[in-house]
Protein backbone atom coordinates (compact mmCIF):
# COMPACT_ATOMS: atom_id res chain seq x y z
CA UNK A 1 0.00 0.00 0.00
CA UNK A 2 2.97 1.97 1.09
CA UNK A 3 4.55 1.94 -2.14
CA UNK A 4 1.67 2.02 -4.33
CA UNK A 5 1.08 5.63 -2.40
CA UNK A 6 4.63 6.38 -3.12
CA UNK A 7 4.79 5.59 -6.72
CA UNK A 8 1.14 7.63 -7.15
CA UNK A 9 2.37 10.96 -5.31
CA UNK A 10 4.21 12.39 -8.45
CA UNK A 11 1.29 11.97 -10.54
CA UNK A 12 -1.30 13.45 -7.98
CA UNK A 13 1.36 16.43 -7.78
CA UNK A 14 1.45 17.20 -11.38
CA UNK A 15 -2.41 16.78 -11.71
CA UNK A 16 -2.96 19.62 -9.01
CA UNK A 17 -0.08 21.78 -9.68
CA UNK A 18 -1.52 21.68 -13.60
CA UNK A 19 -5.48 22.17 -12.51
CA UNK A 20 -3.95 25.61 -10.17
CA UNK A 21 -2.00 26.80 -13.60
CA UNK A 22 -5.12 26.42 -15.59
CA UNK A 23 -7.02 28.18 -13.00
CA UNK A 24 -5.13 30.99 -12.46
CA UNK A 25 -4.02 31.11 -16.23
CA UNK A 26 -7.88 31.15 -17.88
CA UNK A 27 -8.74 34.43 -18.82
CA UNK A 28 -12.51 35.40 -18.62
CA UNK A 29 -13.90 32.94 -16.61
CA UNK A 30 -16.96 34.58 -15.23
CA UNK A 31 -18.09 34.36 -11.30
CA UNK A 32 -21.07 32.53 -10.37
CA UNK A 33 -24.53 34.49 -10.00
CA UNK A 34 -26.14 33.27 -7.36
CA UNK A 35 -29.00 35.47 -6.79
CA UNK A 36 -30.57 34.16 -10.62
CA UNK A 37 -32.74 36.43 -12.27
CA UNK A 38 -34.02 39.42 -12.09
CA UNK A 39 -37.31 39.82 -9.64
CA UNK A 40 -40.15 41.97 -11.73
CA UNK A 41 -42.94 43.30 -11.16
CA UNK A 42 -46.49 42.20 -12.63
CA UNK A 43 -45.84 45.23 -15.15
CA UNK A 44 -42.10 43.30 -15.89
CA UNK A 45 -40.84 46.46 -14.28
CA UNK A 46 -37.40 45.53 -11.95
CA UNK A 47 -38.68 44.81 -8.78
CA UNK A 48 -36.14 46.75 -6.37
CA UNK A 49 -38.12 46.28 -3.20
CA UNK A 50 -35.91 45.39 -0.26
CA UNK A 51 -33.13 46.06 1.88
CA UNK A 52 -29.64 47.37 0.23
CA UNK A 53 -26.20 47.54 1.51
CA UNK A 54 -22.65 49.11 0.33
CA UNK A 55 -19.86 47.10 1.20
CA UNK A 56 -16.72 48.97 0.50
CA UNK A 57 -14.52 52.18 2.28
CA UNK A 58 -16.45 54.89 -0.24
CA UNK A 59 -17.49 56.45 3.50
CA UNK A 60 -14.06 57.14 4.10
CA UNK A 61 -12.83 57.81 0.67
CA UNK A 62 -14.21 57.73 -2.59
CA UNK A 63 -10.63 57.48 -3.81
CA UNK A 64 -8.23 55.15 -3.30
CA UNK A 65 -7.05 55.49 -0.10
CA UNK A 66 -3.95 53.29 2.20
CA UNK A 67 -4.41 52.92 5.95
CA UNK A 68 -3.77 54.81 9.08
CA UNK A 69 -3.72 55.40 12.55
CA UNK A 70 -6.76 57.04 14.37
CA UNK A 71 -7.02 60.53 14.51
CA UNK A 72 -5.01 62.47 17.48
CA UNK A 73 -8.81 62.55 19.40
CA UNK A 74 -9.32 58.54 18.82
CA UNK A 75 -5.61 57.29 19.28
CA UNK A 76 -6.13 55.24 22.83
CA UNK A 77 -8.65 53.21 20.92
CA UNK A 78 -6.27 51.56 19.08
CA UNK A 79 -6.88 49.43 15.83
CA UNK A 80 -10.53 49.43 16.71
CA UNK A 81 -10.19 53.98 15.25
CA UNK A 82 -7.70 52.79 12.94
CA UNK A 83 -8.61 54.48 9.53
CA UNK A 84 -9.01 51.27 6.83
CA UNK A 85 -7.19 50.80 3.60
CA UNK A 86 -9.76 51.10 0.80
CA UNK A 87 -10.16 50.61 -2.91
CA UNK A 88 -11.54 53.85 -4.75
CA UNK A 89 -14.57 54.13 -6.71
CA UNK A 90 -14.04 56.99 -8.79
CA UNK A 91 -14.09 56.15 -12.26
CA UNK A 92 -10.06 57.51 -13.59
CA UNK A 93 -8.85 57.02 -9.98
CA UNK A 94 -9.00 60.97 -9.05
CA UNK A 95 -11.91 63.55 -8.76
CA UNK A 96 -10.82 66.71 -10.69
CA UNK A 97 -11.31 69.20 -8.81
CA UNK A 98 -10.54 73.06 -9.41
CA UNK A 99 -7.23 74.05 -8.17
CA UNK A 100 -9.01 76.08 -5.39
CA UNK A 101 -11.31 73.43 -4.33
CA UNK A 102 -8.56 71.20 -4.59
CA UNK A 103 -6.81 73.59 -2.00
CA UNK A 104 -10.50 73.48 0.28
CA UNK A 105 -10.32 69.40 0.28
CA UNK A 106 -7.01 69.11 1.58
CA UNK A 107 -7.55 71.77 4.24
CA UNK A 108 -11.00 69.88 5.11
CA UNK A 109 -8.97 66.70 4.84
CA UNK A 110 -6.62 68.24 7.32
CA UNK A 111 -9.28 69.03 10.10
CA UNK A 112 -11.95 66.75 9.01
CA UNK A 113 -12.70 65.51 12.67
CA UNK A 114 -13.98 68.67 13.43
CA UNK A 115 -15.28 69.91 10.08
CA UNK A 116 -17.16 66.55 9.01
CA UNK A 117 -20.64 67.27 8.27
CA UNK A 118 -21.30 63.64 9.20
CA UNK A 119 -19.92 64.25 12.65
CA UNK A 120 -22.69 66.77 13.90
CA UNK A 121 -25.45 64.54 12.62
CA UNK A 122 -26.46 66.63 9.28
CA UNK A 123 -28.22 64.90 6.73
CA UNK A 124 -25.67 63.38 4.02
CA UNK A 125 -26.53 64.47 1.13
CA UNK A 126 -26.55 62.76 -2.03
CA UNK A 127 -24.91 60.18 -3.62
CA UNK A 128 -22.77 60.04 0.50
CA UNK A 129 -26.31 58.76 1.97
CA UNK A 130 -25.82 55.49 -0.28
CA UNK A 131 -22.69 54.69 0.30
CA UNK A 132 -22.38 54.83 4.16
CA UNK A 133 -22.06 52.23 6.66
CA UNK A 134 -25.88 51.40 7.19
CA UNK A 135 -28.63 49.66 5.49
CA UNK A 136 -31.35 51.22 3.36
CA UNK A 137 -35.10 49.95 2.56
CA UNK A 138 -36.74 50.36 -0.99
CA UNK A 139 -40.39 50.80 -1.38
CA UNK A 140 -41.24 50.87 -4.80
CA UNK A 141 -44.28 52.15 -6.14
CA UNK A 142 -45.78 53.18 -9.57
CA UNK A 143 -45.63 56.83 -9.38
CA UNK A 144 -42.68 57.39 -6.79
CA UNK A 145 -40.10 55.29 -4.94
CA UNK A 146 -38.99 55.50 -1.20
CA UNK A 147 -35.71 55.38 0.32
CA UNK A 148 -35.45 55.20 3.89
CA UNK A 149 -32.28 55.13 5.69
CA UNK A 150 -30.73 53.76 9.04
CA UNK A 151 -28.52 56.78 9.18
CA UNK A 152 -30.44 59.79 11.08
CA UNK A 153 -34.38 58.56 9.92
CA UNK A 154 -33.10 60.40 6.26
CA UNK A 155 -35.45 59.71 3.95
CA UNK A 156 -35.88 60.15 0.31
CA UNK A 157 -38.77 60.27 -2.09
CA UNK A 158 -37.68 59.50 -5.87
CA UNK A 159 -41.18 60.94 -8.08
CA UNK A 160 -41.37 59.31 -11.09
CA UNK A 161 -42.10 61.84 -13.31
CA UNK A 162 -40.79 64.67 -15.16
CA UNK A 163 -38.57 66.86 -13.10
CA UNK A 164 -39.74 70.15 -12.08
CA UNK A 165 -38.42 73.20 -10.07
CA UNK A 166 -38.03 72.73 -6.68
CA UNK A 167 -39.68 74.64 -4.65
CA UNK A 168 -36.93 75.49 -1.53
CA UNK A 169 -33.27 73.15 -1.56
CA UNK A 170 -33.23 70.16 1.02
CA UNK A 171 -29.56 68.21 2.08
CA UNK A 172 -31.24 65.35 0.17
CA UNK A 173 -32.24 67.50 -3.29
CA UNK A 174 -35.49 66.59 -4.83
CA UNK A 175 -35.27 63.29 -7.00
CA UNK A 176 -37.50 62.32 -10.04
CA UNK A 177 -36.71 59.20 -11.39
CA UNK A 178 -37.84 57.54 -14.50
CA UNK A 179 -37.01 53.65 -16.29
CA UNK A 180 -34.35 53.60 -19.16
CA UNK A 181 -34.67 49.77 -19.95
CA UNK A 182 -33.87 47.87 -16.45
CA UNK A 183 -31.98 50.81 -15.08
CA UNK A 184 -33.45 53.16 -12.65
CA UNK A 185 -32.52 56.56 -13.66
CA UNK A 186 -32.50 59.39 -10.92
CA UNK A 187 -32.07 62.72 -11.37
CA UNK A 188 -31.20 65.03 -8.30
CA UNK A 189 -30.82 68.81 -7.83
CA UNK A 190 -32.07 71.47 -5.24
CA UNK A 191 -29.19 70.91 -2.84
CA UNK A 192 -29.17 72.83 0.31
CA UNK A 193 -25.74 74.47 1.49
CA UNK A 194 -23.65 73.62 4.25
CA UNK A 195 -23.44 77.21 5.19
CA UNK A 196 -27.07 77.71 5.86
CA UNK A 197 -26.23 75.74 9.26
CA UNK A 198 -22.02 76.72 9.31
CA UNK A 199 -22.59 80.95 8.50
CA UNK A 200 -18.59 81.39 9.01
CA UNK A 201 -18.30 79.28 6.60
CA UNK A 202 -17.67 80.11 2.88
CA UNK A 203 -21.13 78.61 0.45
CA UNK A 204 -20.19 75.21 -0.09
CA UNK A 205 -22.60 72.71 -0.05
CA UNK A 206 -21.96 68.58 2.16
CA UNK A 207 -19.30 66.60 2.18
CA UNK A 208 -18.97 63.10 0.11
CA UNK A 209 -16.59 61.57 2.61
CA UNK A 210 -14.62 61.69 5.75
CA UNK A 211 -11.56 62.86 3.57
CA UNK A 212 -12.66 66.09 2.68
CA UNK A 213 -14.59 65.49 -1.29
CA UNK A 214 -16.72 68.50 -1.01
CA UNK A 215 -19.22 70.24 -3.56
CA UNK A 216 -21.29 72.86 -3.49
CA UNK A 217 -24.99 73.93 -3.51
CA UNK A 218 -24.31 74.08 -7.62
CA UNK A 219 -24.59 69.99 -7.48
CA UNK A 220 -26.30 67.92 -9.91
CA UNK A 221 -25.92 64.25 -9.66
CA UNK A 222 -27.32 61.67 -12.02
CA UNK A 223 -27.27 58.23 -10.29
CA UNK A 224 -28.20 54.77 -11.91
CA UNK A 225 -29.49 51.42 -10.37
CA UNK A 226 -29.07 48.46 -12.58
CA UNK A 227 -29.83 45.24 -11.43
CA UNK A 228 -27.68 42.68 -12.02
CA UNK A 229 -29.64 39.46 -10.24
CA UNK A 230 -32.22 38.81 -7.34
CA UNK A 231 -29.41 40.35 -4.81
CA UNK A 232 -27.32 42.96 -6.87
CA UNK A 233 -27.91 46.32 -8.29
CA UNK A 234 -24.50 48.06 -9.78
CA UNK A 235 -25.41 51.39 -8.37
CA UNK A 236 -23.49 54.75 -10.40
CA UNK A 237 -23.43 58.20 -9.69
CA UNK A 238 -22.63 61.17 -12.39
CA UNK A 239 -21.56 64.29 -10.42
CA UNK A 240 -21.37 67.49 -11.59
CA UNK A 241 -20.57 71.10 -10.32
CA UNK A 242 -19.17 73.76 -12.05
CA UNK A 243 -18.22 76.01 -9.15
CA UNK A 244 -15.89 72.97 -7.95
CA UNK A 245 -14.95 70.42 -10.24
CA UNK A 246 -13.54 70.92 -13.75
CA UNK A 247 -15.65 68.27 -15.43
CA UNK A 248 -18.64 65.70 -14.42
CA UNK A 249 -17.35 62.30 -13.35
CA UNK A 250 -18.99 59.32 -12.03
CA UNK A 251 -18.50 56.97 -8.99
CA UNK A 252 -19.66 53.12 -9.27
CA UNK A 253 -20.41 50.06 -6.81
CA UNK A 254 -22.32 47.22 -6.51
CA UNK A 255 -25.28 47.03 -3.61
CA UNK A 256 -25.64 43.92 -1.49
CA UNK A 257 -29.11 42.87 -0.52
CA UNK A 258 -29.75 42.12 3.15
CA UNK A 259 -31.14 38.48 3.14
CA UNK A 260 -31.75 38.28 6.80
CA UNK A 261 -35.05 36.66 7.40
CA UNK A 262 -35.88 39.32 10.37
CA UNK A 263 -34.23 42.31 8.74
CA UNK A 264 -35.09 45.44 9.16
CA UNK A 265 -34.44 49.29 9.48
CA UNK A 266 -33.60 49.83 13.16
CA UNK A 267 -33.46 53.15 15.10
CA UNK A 268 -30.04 55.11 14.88
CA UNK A 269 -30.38 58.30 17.11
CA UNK A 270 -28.09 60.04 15.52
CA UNK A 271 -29.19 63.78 17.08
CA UNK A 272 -29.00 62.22 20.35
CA UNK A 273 -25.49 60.89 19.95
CA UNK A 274 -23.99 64.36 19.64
CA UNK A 275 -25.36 65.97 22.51
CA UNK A 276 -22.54 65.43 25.02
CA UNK A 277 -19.99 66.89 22.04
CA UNK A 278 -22.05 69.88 21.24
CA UNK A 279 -23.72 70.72 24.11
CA UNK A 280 -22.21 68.56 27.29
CA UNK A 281 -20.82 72.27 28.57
CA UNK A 282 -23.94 73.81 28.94
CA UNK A 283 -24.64 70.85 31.93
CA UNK A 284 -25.27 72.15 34.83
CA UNK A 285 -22.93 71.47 37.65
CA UNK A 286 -24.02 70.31 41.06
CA UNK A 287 -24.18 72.81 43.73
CA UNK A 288 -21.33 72.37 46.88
């Protein structure tokens, strides 16, 4: 037996060590779809209903970004503040910004644990409300479409129907979306600026991450939701503003859906979490 397994080894070598060549050798070989088809509606419309995830480090940087220590205010926290490494989504690796603006972001960068719009709770904006580390629930309907977000109750209501003007600018923008084919197509504008709330400020409009990507209230984003199977949607986002960037450029990712039988959108008190930062001085003290 001994030598039978002895004179069989060489041959079970070169089978395994030739299947691993092939493998890694084989251009093209597409990935498995598990989630099968598309689900549709009874009107064969894509049927988006659900709950949707990003799974990337967009949050922290829509470009490509290496890791890092916590900031100087999260440093005895260890690995667990650590800023992550992170692949960037920005379609030609860089956002081209103005030279000025290009000045603001690394400033923002710079101070961003201060300066973050995320950090004192303000709605996100759009496409940032996507892309950040909580889950969102579609409600699809024939004549509008809800988003509604775990981050700070945000929600969003997508009309489908020709865009109008908007009558006063929201941090979400006013959405109208409309079918091109299987892809969603939403069109957002109306953005309301950042120093409505900050008036020391200069008039720029939200953030897009916790590195500093800024725009103004000038935005105009087009995003795109494309299924790909029952639990994908390739989700893009066209931005444009001509007060900061020199051109319109485009951010893409895939969505995840949540298949958790119980899931659900739970409660994120966002307003109360920042009540000791903002306003712990104003406690009163004891009496002696």
């Amino acid at each position: 037996m001994r030598n039978q397994l002895s004179r069989s080894l060489p041959r079970i070598l070169t089978i395994a060590v030739t299947a691993s060549f092939l493998l890694l050798s084989a251009p093209g070989i597409p990935a498995q779809t598990p989630g099968g088809e598309i689900p549709r509606l009874p009107d064969g419309t894509p049927d988006l209903n659900g709950f949707w995830q990003v799974l990337n480090t967009a949050h922290w940087n829509l470009e490509t970004q290496v890791g890092g220590p916590a900031p100087p205010e999260g440093l005895m926290l260890g690995a667990i503040a650590a800023i992550p490494p992170g692949l960037g989504v920005v379609e030609g690796g860089e956002i081209p910004y103005q030279a000025w603006a290009l000045e603001k972001r690394n400033e923002n960068r710079e101070n961003w644990t201060t300066l973050d719009t995320e950090l004192n709770c303000f709605l996100p904006g759009v496409p940032r409300v996507t892309y950040l580390p909580h889950p969102f629930q579609v409600l699809q309907y024939k004549d509008r479409i809800l988003i509604i977000y775990q981050y700070s109750y945000a929600r969003r209501d997508i009309r489908m129907r020709e865009p109008e003007e908007f009558p006063i600018e929201q941090w979400l923008g006013w959405s109208y979306g409309r079918w091109e084919g299987d892809t969603l197509v939403v069109d957002v504008s109306g953005f309301l600026p950042a120093s409505d709330l900050r008036p020391n400020e200069p008039p720029l409009g939200n953030w897009l991450d916790r590195s500093g990507n800024f725009y103004s209230e000038g935005l105009h984003v087009v995003e795109r939701y494309t299924p790909i199977d029952a639990t994908h949607i390739m989700y893009e986002a066209t931005i444009e503003d001509t007060n900061v960037f020199t051109r319109p450029w485009t951010i893409s990712m895939p969505l995840y859906r949540r298949l958790e039988p119980n899931m659900r959108i739970m409660e994120f008190k966002c307003a109360e979490y920042i009540e000791e930062m903002n306003w712990g001085h104003l406690r009163r003290q004891p009496s002696n």
